[in-house]
PDB file of N, CA and C in Angstrom:
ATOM      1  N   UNK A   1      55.063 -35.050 121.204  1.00  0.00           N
ATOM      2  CA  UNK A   1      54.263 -35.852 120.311  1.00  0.00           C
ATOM      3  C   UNK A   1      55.071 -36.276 119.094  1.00  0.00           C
ATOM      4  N   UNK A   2      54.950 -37.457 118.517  1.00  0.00           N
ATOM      5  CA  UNK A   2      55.587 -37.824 117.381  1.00  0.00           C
ATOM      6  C   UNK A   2      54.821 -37.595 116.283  1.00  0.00           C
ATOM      7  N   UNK A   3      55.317 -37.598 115.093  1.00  0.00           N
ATOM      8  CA  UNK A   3      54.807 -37.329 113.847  1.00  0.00           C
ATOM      9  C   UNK A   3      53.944 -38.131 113.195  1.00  0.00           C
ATOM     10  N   UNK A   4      53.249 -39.272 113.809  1.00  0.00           N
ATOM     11  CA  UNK A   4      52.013 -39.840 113.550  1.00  0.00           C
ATOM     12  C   UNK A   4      51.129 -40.221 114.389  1.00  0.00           C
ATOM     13  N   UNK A   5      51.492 -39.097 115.306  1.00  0.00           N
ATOM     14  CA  UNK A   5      50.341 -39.045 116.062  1.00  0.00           C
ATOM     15  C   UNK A   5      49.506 -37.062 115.782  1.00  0.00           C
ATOM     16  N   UNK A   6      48.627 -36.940 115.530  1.00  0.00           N
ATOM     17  CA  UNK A   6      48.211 -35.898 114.533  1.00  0.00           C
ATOM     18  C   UNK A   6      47.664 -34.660 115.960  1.00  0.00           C
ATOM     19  N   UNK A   7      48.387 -33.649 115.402  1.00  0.00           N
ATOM     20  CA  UNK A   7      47.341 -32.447 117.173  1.00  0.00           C
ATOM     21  C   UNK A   7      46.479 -32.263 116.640  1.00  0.00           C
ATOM     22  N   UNK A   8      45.914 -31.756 117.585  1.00  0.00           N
ATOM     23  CA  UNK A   8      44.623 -30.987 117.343  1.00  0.00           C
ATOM     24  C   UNK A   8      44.375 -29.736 115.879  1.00  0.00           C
ATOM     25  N   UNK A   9      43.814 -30.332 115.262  1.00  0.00           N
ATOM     26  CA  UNK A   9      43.727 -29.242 113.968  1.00  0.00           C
ATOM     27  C   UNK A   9      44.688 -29.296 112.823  1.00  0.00           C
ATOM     28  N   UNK A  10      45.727 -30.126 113.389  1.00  0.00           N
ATOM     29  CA  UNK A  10      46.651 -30.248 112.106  1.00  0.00           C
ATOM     30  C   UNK A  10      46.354 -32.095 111.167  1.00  0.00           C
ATOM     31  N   UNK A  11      46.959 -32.105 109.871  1.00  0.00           N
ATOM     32  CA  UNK A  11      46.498 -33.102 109.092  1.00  0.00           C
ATOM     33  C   UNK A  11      47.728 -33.970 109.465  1.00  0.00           C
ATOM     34  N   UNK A  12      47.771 -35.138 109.231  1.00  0.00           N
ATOM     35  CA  UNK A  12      48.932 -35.974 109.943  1.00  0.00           C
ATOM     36  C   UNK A  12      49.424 -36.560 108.431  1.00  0.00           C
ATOM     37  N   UNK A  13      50.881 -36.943 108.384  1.00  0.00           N
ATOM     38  CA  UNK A  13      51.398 -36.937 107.068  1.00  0.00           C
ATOM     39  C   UNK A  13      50.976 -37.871 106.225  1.00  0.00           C
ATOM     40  N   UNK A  14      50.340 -39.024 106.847  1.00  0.00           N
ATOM     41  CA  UNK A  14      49.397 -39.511 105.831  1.00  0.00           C
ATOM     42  C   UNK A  14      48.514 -39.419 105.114  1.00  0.00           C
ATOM     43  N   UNK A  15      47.488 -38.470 105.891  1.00  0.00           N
ATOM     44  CA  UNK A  15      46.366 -37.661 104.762  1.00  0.00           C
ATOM     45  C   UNK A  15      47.296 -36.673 104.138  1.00  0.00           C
ATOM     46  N   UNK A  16      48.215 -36.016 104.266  1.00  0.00           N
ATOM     47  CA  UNK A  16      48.514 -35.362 103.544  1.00  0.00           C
ATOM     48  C   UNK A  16      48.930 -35.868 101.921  1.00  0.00           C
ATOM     49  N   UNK A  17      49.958 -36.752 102.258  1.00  0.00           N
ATOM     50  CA  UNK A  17      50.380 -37.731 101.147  1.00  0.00           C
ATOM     51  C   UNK A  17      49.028 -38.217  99.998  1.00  0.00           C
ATOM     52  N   UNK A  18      48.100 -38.750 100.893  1.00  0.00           N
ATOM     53  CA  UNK A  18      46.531 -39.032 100.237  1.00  0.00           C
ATOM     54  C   UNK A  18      46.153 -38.033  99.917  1.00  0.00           C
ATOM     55  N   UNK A  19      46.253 -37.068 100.407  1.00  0.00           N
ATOM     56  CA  UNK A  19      45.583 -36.073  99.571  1.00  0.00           C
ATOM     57  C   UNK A  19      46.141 -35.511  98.313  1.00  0.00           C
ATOM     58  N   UNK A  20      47.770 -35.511  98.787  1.00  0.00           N
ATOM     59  CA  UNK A  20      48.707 -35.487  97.420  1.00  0.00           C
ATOM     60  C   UNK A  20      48.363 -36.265  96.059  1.00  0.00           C
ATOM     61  N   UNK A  21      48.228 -37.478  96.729  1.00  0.00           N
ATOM     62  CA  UNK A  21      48.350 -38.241  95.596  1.00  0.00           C
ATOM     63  C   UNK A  21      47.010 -38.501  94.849  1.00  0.00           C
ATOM     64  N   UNK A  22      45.912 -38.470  95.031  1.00  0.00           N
ATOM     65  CA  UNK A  22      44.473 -38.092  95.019  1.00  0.00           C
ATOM     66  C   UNK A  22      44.798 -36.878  93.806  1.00  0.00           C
ATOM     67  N   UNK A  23      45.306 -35.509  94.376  1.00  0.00           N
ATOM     68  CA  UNK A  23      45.755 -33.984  93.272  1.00  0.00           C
ATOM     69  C   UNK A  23      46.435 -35.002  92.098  1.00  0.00           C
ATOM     70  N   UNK A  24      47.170 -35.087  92.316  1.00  0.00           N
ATOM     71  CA  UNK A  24      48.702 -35.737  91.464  1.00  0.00           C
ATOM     72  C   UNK A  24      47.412 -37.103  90.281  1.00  0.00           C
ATOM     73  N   UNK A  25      46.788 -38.084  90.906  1.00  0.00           N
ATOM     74  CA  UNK A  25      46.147 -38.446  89.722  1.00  0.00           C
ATOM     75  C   UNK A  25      45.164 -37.662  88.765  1.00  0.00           C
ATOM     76  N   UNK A  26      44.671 -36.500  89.728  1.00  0.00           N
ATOM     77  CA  UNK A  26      43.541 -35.983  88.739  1.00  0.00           C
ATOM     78  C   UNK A  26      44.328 -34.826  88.028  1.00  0.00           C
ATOM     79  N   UNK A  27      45.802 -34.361  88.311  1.00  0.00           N
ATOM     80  CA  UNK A  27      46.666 -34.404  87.384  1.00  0.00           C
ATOM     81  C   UNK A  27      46.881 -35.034  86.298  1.00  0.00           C
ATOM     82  N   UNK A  28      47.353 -35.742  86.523  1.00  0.00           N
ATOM     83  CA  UNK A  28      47.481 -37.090  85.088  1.00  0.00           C
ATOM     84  C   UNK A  28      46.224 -37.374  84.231  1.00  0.00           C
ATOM     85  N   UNK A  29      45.118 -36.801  85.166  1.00  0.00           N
ATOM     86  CA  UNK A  29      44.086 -37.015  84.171  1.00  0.00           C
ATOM     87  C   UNK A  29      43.737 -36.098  83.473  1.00  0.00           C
ATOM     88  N   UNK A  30      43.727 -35.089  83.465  1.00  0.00           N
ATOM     89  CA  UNK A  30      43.833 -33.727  82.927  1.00  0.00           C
ATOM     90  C   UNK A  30      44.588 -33.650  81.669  1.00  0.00           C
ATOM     91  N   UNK A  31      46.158 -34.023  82.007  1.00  0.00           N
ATOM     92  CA  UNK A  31      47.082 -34.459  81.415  1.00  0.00           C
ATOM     93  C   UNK A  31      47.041 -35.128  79.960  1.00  0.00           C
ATOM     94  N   UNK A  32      46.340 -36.678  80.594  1.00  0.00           N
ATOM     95  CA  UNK A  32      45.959 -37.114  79.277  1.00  0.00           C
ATOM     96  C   UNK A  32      45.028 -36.850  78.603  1.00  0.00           C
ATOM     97  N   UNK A  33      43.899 -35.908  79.430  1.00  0.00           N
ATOM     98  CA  UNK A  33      43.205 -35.391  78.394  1.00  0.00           C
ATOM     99  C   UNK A  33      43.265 -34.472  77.087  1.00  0.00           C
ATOM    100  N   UNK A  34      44.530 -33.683  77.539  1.00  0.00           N
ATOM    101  CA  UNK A  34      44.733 -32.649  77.215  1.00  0.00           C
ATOM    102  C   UNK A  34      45.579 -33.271  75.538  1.00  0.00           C
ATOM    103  N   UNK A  35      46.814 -34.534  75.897  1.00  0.00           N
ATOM    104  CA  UNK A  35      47.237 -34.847  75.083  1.00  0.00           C
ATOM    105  C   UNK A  35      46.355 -35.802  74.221  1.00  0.00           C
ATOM    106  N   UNK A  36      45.215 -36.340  74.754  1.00  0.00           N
ATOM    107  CA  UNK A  36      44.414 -36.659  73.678  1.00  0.00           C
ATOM    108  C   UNK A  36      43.981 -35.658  72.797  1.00  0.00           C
ATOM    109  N   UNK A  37      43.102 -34.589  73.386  1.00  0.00           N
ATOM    110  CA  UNK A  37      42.793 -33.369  72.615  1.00  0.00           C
ATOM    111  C   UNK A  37      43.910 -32.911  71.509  1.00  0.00           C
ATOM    112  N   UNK A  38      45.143 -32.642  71.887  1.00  0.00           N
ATOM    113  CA  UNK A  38      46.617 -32.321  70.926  1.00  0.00           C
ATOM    114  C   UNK A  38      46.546 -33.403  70.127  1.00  0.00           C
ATOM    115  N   UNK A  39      45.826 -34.786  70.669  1.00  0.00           N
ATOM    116  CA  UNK A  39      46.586 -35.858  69.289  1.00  0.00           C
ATOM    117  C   UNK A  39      45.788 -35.439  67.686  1.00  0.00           C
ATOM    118  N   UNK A  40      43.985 -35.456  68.324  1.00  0.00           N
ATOM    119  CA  UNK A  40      43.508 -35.420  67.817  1.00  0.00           C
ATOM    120  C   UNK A  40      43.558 -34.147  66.714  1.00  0.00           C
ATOM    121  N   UNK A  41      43.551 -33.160  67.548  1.00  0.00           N
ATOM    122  CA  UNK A  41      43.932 -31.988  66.621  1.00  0.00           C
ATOM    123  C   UNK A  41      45.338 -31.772  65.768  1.00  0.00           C
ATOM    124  N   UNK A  42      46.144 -32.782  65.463  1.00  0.00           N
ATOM    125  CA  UNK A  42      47.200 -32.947  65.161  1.00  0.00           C
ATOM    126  C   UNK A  42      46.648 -33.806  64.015  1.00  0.00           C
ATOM    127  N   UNK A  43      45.813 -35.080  63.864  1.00  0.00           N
ATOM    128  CA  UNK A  43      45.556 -35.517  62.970  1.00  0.00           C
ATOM    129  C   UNK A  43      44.950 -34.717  62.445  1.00  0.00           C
ATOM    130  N   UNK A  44      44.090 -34.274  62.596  1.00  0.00           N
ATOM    131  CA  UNK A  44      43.052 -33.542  61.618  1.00  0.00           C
ATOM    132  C   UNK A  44      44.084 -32.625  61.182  1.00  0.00           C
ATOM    133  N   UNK A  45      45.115 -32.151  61.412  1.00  0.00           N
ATOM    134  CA  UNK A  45      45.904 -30.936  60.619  1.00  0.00           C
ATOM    135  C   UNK A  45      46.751 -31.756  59.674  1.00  0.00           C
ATOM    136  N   UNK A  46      47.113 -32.656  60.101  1.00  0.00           N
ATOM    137  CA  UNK A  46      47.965 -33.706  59.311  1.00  0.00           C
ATOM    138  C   UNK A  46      47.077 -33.916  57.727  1.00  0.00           C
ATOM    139  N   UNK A  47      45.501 -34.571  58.074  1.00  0.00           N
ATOM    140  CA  UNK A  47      44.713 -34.336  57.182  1.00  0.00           C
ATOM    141  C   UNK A  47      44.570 -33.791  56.243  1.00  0.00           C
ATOM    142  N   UNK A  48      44.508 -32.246  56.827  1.00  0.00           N
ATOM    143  CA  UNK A  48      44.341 -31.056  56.209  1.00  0.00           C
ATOM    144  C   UNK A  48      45.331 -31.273  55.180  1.00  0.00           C
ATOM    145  N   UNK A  49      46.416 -30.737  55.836  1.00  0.00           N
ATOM    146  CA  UNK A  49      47.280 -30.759  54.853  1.00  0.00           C
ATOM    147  C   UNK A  49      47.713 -31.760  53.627  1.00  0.00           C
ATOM    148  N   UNK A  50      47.428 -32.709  53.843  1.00  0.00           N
ATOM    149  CA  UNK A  50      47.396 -33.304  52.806  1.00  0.00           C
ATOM    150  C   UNK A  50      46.499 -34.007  51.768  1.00  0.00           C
ATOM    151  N   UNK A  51      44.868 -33.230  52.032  1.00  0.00           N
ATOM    152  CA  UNK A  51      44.316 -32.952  51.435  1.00  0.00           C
ATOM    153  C   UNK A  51      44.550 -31.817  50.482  1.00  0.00           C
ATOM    154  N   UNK A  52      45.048 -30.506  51.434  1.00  0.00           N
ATOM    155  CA  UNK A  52      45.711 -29.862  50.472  1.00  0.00           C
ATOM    156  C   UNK A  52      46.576 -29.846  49.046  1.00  0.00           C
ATOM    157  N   UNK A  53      47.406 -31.272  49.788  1.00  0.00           N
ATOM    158  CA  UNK A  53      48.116 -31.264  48.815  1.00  0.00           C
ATOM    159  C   UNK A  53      47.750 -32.123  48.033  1.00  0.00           C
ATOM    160  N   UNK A  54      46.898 -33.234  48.041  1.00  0.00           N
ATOM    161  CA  UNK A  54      46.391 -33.961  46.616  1.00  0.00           C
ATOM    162  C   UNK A  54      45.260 -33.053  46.181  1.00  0.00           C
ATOM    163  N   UNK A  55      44.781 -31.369  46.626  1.00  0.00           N
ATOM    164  CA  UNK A  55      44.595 -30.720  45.266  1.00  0.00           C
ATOM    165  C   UNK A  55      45.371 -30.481  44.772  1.00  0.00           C
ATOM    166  N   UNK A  56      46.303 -29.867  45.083  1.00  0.00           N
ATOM    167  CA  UNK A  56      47.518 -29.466  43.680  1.00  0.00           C
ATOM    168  C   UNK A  56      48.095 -30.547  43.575  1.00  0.00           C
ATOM    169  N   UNK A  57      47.692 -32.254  42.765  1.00  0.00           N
ATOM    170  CA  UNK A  57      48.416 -32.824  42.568  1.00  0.00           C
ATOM    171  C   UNK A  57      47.479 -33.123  41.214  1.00  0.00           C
ATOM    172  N   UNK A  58      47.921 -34.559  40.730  1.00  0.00           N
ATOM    173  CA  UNK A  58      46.823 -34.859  39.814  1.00  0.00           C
ATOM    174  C   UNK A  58      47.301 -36.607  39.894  1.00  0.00           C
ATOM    175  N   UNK A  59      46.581 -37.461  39.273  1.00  0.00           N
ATOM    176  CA  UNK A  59      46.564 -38.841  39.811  1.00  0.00           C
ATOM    177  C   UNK A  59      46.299 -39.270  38.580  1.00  0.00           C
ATOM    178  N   UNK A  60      46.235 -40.461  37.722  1.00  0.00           N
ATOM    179  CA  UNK A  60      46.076 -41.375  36.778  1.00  0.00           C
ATOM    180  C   UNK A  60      45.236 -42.742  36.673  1.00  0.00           C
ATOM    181  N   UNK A  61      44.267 -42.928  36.744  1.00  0.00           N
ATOM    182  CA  UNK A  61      42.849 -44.168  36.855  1.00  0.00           C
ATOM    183  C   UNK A  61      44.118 -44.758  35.420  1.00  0.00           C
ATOM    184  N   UNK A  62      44.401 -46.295  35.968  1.00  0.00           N
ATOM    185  CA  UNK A  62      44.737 -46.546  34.634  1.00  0.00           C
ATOM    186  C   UNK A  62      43.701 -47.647  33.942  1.00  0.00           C
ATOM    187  N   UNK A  63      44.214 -47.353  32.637  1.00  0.00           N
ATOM    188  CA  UNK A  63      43.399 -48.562  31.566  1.00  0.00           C
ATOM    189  C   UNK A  63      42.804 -49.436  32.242  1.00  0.00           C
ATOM    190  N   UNK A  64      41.563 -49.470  32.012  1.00  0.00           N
ATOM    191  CA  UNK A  64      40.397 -50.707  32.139  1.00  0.00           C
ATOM    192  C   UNK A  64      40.460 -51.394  30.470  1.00  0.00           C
ATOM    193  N   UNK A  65      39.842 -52.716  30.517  1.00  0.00           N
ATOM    194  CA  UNK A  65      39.961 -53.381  28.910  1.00  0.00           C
ATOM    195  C   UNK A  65      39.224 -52.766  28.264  1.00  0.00           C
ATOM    196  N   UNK A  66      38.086 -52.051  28.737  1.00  0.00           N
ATOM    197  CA  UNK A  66      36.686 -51.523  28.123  1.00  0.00           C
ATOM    198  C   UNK A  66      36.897 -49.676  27.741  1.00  0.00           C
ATOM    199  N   UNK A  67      37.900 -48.848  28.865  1.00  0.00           N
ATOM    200  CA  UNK A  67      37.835 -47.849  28.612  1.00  0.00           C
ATOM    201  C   UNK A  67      39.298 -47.409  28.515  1.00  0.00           C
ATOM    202  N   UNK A  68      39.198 -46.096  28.529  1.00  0.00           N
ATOM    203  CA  UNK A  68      40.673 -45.286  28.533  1.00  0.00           C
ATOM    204  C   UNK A  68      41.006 -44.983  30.093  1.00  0.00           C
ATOM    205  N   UNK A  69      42.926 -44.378  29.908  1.00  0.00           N
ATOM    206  CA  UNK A  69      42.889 -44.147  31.422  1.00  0.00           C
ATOM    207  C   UNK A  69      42.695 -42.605  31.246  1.00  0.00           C
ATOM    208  N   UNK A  70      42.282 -42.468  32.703  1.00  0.00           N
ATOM    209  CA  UNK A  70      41.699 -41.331  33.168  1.00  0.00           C
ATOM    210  C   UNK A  70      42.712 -40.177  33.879  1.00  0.00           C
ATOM    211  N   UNK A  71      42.518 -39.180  33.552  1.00  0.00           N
ATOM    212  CA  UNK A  71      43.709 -38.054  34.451  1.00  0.00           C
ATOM    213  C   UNK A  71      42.728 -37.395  35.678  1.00  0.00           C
ATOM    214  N   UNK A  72      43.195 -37.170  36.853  1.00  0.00           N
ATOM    215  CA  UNK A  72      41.677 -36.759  38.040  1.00  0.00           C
ATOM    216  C   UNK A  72      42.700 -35.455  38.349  1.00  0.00           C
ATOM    217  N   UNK A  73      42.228 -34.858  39.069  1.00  0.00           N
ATOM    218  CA  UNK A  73      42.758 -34.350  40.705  1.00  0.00           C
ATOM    219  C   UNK A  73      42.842 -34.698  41.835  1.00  0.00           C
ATOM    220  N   UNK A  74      44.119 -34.991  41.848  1.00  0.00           N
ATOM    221  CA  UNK A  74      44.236 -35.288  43.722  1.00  0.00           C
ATOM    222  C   UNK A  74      43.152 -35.874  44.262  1.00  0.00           C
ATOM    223  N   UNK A  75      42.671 -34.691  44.539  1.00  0.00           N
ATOM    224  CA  UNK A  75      41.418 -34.773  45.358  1.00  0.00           C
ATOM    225  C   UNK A  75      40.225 -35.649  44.910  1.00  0.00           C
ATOM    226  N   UNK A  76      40.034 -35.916  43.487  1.00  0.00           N
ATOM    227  CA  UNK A  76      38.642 -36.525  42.922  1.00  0.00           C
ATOM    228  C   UNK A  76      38.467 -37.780  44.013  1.00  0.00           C
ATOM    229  N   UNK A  77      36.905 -37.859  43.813  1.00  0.00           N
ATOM    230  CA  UNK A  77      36.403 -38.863  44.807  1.00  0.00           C
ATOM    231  C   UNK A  77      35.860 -40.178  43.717  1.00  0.00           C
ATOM    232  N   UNK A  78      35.986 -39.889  42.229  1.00  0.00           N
ATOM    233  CA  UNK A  78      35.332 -40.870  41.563  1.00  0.00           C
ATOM    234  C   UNK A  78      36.496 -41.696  41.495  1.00  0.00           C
ATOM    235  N   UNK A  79      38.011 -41.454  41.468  1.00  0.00           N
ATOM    236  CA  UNK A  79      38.711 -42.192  41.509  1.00  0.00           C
ATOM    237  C   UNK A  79      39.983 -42.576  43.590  1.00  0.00           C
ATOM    238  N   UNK A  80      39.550 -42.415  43.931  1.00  0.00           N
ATOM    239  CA  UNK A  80      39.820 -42.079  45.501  1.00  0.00           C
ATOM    240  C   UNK A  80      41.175 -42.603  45.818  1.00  0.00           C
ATOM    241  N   UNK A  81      41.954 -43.111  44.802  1.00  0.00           N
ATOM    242  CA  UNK A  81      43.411 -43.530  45.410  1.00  0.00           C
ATOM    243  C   UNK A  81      44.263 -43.129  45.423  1.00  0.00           C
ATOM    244  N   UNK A  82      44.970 -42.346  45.919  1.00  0.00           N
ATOM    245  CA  UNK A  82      46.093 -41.212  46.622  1.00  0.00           C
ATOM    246  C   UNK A  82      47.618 -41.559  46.714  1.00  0.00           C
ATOM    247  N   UNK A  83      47.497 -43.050  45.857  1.00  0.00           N
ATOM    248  CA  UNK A  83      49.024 -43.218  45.409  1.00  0.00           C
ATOM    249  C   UNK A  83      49.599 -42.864  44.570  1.00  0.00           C
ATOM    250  N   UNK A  84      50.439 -42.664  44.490  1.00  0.00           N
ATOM    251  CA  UNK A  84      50.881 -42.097  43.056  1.00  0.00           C
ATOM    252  C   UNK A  84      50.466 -40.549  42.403  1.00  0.00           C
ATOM    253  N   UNK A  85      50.498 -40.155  43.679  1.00  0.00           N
ATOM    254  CA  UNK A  85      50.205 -38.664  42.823  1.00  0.00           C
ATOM    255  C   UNK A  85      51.141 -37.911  42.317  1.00  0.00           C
ATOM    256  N   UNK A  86      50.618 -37.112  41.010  1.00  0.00           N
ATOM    257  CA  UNK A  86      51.732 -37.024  39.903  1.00  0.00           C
ATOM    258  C   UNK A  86      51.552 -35.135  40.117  1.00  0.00           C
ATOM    259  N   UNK A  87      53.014 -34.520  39.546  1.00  0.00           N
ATOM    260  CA  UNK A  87      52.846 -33.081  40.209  1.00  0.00           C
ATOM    261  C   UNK A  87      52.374 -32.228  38.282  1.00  0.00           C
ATOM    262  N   UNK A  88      52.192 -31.169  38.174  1.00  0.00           N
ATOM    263  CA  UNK A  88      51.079 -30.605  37.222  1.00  0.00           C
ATOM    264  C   UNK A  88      51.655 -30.574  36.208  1.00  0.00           C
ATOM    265  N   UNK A  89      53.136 -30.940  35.818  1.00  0.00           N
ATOM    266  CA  UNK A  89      54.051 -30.750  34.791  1.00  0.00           C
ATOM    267  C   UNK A  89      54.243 -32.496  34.349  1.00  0.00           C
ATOM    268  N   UNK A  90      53.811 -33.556  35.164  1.00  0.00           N
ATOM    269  CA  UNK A  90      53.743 -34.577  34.196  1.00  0.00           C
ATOM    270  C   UNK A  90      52.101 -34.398  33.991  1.00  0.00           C
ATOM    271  N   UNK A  91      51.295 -33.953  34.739  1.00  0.00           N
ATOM    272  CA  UNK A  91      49.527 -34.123  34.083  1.00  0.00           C
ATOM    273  C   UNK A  91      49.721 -33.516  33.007  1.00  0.00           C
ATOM    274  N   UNK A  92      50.662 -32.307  32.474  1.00  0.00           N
ATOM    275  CA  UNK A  92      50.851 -31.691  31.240  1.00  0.00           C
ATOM    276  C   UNK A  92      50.863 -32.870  30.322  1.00  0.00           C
ATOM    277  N   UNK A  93      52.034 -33.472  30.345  1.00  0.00           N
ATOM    278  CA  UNK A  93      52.252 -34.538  29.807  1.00  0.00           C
ATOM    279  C   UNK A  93      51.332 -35.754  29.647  1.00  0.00           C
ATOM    280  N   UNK A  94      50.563 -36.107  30.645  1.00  0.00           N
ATOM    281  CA  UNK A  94      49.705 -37.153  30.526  1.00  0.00           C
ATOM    282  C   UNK A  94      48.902 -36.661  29.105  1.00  0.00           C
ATOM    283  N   UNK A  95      48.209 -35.636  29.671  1.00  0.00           N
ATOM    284  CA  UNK A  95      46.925 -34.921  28.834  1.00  0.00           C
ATOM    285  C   UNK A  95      47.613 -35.075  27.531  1.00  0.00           C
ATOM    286  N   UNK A  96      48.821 -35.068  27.008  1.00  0.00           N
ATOM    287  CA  UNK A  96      49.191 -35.379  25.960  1.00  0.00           C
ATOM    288  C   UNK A  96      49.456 -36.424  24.808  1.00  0.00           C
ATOM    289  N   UNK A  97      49.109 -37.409  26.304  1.00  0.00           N
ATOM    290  CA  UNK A  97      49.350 -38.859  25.843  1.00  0.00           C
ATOM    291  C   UNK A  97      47.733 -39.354  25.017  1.00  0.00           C
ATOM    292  N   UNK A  98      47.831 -39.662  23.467  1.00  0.00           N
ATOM    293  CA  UNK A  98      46.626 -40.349  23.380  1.00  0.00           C
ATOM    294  C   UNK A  98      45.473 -41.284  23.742  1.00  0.00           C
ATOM    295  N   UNK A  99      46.519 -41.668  24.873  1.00  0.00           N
ATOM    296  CA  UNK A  99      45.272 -42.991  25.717  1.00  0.00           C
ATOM    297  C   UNK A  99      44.928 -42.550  26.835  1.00  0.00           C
ATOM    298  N   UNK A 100      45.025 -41.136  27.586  1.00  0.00           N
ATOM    299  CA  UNK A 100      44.738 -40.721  28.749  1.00  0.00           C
ATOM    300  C   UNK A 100      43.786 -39.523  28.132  1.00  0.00           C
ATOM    301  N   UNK A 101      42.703 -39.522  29.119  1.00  0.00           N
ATOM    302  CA  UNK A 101      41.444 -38.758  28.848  1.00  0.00           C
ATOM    303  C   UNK A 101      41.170 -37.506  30.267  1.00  0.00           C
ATOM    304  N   UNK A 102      41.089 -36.592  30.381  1.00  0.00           N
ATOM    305  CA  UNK A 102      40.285 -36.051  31.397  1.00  0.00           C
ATOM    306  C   UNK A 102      39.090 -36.473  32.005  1.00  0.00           C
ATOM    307  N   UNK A 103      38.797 -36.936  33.819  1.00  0.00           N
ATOM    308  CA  UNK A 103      37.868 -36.739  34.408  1.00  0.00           C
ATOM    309  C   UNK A 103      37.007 -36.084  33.859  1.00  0.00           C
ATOM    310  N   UNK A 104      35.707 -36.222  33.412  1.00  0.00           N
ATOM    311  CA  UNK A 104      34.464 -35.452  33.316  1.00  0.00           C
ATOM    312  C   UNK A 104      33.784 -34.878  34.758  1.00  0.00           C
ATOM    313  N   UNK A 105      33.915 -35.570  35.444  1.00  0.00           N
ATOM    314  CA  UNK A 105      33.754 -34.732  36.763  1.00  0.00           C
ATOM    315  C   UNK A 105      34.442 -33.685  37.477  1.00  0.00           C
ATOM    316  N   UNK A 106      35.670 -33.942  37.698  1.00  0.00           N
ATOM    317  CA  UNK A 106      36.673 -33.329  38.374  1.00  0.00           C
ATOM    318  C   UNK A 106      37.785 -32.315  37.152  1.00  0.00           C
ATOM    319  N   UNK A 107      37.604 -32.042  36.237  1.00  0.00           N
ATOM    320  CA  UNK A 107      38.194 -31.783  34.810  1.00  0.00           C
ATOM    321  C   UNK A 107      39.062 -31.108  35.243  1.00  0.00           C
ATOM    322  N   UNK A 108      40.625 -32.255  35.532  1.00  0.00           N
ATOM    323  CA  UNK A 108      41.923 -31.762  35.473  1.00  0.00           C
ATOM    324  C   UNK A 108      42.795 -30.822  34.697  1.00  0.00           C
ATOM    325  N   UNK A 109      41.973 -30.922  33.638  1.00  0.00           N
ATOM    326  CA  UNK A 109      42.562 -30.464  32.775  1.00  0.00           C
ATOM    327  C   UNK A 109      42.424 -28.779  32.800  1.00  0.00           C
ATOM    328  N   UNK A 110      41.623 -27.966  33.513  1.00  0.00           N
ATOM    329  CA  UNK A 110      41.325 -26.942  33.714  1.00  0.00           C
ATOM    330  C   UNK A 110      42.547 -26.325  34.470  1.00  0.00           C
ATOM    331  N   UNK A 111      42.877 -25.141  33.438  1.00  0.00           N
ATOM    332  CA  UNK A 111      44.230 -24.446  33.625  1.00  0.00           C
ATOM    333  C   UNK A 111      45.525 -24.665  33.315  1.00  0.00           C
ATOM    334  N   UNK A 112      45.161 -26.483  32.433  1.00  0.00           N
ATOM    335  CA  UNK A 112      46.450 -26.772  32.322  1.00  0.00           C
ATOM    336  C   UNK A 112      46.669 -27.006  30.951  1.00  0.00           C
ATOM    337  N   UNK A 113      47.457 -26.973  29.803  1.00  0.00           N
ATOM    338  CA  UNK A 113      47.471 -26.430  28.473  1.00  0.00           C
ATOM    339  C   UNK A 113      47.851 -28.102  28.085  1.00  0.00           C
ATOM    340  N   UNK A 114      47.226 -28.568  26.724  1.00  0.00           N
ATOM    341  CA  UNK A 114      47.777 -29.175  26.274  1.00  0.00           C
ATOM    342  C   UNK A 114      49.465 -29.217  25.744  1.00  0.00           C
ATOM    343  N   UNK A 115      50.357 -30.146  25.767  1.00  0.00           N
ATOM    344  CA  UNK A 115      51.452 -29.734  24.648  1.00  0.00           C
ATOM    345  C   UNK A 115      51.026 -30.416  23.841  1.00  0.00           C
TER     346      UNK A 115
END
């Protein structure tokens, strides 16, 4: 007998292959599930962390015509822009500056000494 012609009870190499390849995609699907799951949990740590780190930072709302600029934390949500974040030894300094005021919400200034 030749090899595509199938005996009795045995699978002939074409279903086999189909059946291979059938495993082998729901492989790949697994697969990408799995690396979706890793992406996702990768952002959210990415997140994390750098939420972390605009708390220990501090940030600067600058001058409006009407008011003063503002010193936040990192983190404050009344001022939400995450550029420019400044590390706790110039907020020293800000807080020193006469035209920069402390957040009333978020009060940066807590723990950190005037000079």
């Amino acid at each position: 007998m030749s090899d595509a012609t199938p005996r009795s009870g045995t699978i002939s190499d074409l279903d086999k292959n189909r059946a291979l390849l059938d495993w082998l995609r729901w492989q790949v699907g697994q697969t990408e599930r799995r690396i979706r799951e890793l992406e996702i949990r990768e952002a959210q740590e990415r997140e994390r962390r750098e939420r972390a780190r605009a708390e220990m930072s501090w940030k600067i709302q600058p001058q409006r015509s009407s008011s003063v600029a503002l010193l936040h934390r990192g983190g404050c949500a009344t001022y939400p822009d995450q550029v420019g974040l400044i590390s706790r030894e110039d907020a020293v300094i800000a807080l020193a500056e006469p035209d920069i005021e402390p957040c009333e919400i978020c009060r940066p200034d807590t723990g950190l000494t005037r000079g």
